[in-house]
N, C-alpha and C. Protein backbone atom coordinates (compact mmCIF):
# COMPACT_ATOMS: atom_id res chain seq x y z
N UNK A 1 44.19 306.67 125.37
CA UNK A 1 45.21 306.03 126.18
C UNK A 1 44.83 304.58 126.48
N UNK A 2 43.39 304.24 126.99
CA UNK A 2 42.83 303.09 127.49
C UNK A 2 43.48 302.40 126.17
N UNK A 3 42.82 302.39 124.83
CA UNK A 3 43.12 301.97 123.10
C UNK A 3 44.81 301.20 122.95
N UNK A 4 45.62 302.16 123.54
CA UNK A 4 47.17 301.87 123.56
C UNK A 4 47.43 301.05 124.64
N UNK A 5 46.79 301.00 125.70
CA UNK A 5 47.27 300.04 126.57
C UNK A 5 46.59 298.35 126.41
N UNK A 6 45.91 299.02 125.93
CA UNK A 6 44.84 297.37 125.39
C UNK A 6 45.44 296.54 124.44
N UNK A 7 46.27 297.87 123.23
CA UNK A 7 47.02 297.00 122.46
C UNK A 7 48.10 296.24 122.91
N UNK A 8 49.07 297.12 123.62
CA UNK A 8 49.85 296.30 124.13
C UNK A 8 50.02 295.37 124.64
N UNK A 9 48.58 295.11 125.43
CA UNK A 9 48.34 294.05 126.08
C UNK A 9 48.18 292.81 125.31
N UNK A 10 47.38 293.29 124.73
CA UNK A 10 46.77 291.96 123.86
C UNK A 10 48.28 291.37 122.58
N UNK A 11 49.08 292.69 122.24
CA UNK A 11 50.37 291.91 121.41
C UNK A 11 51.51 291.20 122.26
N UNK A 12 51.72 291.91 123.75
CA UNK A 12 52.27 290.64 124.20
C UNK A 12 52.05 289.70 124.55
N UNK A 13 50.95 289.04 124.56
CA UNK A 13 50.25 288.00 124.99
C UNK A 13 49.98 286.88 123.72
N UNK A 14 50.13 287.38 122.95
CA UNK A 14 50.03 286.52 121.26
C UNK A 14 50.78 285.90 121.37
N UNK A 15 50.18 284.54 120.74
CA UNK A 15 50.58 283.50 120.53
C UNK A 15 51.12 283.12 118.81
N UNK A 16 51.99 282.30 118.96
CA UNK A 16 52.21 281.91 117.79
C UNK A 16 50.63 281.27 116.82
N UNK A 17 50.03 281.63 115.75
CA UNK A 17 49.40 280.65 115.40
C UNK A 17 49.32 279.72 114.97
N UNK A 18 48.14 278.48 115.11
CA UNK A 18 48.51 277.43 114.66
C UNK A 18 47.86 277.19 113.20
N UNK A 19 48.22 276.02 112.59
CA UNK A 19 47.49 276.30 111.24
C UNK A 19 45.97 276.35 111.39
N UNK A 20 45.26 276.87 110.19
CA UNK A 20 43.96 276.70 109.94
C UNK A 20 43.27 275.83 110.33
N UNK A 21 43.64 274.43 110.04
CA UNK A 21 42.96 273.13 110.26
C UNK A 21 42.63 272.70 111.71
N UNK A 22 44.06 273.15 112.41
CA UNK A 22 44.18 273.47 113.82
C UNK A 22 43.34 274.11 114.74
N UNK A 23 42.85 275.48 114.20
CA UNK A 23 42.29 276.61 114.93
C UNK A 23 40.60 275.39 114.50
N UNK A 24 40.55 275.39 113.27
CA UNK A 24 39.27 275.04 113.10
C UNK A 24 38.63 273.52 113.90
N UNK A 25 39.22 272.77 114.19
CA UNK A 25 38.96 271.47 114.76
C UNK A 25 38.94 271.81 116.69
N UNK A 26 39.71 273.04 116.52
CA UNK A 26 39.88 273.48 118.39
C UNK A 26 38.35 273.79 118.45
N UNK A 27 38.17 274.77 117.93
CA UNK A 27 36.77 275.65 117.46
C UNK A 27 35.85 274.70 117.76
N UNK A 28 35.86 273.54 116.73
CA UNK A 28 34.85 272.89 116.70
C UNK A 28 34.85 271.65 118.18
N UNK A 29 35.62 271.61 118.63
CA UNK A 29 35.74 271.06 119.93
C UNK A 29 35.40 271.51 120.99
N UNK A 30 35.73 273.24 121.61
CA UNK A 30 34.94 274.10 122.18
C UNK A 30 33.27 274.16 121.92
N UNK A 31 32.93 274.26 120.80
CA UNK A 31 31.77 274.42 121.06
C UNK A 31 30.99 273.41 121.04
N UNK A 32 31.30 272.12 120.77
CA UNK A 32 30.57 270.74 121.29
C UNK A 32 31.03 270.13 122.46
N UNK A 33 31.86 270.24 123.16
CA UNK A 33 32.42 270.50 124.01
C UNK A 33 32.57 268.64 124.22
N UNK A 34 33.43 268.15 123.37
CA UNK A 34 33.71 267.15 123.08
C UNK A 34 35.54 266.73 123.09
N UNK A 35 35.34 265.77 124.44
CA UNK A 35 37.27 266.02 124.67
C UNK A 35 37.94 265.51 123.35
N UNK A 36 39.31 266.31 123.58
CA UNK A 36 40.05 265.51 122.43
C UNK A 36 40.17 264.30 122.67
N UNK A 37 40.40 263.32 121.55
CA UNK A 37 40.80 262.49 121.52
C UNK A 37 42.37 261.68 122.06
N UNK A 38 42.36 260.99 123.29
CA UNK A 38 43.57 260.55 123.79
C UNK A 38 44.71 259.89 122.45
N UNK A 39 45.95 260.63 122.92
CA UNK A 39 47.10 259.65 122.08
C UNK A 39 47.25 258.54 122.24
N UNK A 40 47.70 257.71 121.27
CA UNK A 40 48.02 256.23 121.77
C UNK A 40 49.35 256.43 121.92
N UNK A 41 49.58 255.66 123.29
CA UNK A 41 50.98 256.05 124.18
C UNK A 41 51.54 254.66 124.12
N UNK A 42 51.54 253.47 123.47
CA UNK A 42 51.89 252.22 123.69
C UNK A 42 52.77 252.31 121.77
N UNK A 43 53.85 251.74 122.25
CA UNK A 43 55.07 252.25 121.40
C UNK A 43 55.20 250.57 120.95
N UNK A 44 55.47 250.42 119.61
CA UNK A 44 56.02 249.35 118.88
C UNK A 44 57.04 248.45 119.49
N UNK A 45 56.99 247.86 119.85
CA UNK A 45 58.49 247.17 120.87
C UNK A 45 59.58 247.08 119.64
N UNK A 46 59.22 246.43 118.84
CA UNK A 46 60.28 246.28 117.42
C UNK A 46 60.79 247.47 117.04
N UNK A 47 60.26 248.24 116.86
CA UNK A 47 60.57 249.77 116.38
C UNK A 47 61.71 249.92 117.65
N UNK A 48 61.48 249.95 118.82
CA UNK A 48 61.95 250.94 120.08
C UNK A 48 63.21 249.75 119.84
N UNK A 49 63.47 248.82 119.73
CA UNK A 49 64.68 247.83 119.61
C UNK A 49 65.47 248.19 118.31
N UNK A 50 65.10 248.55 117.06
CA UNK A 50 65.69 248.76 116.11
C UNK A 50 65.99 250.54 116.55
N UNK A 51 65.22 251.35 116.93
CA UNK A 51 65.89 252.84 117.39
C UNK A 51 67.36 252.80 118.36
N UNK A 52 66.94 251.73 118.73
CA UNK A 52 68.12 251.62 120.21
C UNK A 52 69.28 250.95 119.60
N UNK A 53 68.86 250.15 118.55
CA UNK A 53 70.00 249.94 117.82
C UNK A 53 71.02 250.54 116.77
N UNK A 54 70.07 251.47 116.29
CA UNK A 54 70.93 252.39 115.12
C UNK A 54 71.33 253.45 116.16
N UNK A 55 70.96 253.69 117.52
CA UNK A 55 71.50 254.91 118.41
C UNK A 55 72.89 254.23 118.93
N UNK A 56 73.16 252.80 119.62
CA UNK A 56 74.33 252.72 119.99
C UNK A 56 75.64 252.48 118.82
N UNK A 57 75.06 251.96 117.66
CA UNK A 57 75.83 251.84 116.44
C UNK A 57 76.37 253.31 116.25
N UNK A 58 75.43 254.66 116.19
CA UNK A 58 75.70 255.44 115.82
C UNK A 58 77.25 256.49 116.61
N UNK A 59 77.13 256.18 117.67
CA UNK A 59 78.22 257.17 118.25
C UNK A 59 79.63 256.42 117.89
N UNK A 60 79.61 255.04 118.13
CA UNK A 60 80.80 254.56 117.76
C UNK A 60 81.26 254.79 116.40
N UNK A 61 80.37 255.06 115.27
CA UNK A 61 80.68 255.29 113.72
C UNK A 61 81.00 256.70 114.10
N UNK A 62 80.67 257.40 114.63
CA UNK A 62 80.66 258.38 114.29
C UNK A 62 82.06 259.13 115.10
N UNK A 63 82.84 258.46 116.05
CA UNK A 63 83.67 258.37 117.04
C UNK A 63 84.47 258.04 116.11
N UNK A 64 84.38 257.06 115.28
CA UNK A 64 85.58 256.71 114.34
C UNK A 64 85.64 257.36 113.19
N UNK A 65 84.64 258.06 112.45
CA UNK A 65 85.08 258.95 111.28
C UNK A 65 85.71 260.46 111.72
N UNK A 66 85.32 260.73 113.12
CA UNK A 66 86.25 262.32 113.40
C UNK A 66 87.73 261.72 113.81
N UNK A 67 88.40 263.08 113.25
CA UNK A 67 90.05 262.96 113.87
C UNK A 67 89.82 263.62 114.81
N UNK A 68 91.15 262.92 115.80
CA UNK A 68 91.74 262.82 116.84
C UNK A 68 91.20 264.81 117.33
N UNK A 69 92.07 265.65 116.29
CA UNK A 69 91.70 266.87 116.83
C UNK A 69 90.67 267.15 116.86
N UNK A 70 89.58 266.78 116.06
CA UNK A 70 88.44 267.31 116.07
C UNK A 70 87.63 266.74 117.43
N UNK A 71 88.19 265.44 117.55
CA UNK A 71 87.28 264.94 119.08
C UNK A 71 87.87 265.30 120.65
N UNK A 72 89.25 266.41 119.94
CA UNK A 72 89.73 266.71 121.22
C UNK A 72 88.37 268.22 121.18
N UNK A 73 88.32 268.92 120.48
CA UNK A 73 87.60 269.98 120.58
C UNK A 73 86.14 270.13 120.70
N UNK A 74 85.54 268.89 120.46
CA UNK A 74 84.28 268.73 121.11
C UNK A 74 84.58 268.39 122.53
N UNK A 75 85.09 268.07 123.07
CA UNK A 75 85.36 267.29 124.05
C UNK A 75 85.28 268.36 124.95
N UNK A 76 86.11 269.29 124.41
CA UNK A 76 86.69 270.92 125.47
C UNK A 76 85.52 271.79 125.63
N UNK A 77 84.76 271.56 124.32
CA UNK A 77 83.58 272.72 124.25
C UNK A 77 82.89 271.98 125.08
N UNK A 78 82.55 270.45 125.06
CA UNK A 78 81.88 269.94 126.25
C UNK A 78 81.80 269.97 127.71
N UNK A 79 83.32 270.21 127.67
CA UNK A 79 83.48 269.95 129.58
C UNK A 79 83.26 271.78 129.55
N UNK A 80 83.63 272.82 129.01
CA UNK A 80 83.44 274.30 128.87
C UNK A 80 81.75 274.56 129.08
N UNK A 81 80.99 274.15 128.50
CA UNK A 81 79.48 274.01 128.88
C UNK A 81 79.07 273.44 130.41
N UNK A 82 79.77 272.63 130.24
CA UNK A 82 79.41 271.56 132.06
C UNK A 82 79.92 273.23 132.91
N UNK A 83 81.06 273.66 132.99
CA UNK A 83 81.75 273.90 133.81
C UNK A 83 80.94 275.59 133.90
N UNK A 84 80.74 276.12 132.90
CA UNK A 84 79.88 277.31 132.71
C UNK A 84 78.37 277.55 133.09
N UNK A 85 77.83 276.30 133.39
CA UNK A 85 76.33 276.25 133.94
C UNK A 85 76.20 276.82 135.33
């Protein structure tokens, strides 16, 4: 009985795994006990100006290739989501 409850335990608790390379570099970080390495969090300014630019270009193109009905029915499924939360 102890055997069956242990399993259970331990399968709902599983995690997705991560790849090989993944598990192996964690591994090797645990046992040297050596922090990860910080992200670099400082973002391209040029990049973040050209993203911001193909994002406001984009809704207006994309506002003008749907018909009329089709942007009435996003529209409905939209306010139907708001109103259903």
């Amino acid at each position: 009985m102890l055997e069956q409850s242990c399993y259970l335990l331990w399968m709902t608790k599983k995690k997705k795994s991560a790849g090989i390379n993944q598990l192996a570099y964690r591994i090797v970080q645990e046992a040297t006990k050596e922090p990860a390495p910080e992200p670099n969090k400082e973002k391209n300014p040029a990049a973040v100006a050209l993203g911001r630019l193909g994002g406001l270009k984009g809704g207006v193109a994309r506002a003008k290739k749907l018909s009329p009905k089709r942007r009435k029915e996003i529209a409905r499924k939209a306010a139907q989501a708001r109103w259903f939360k």
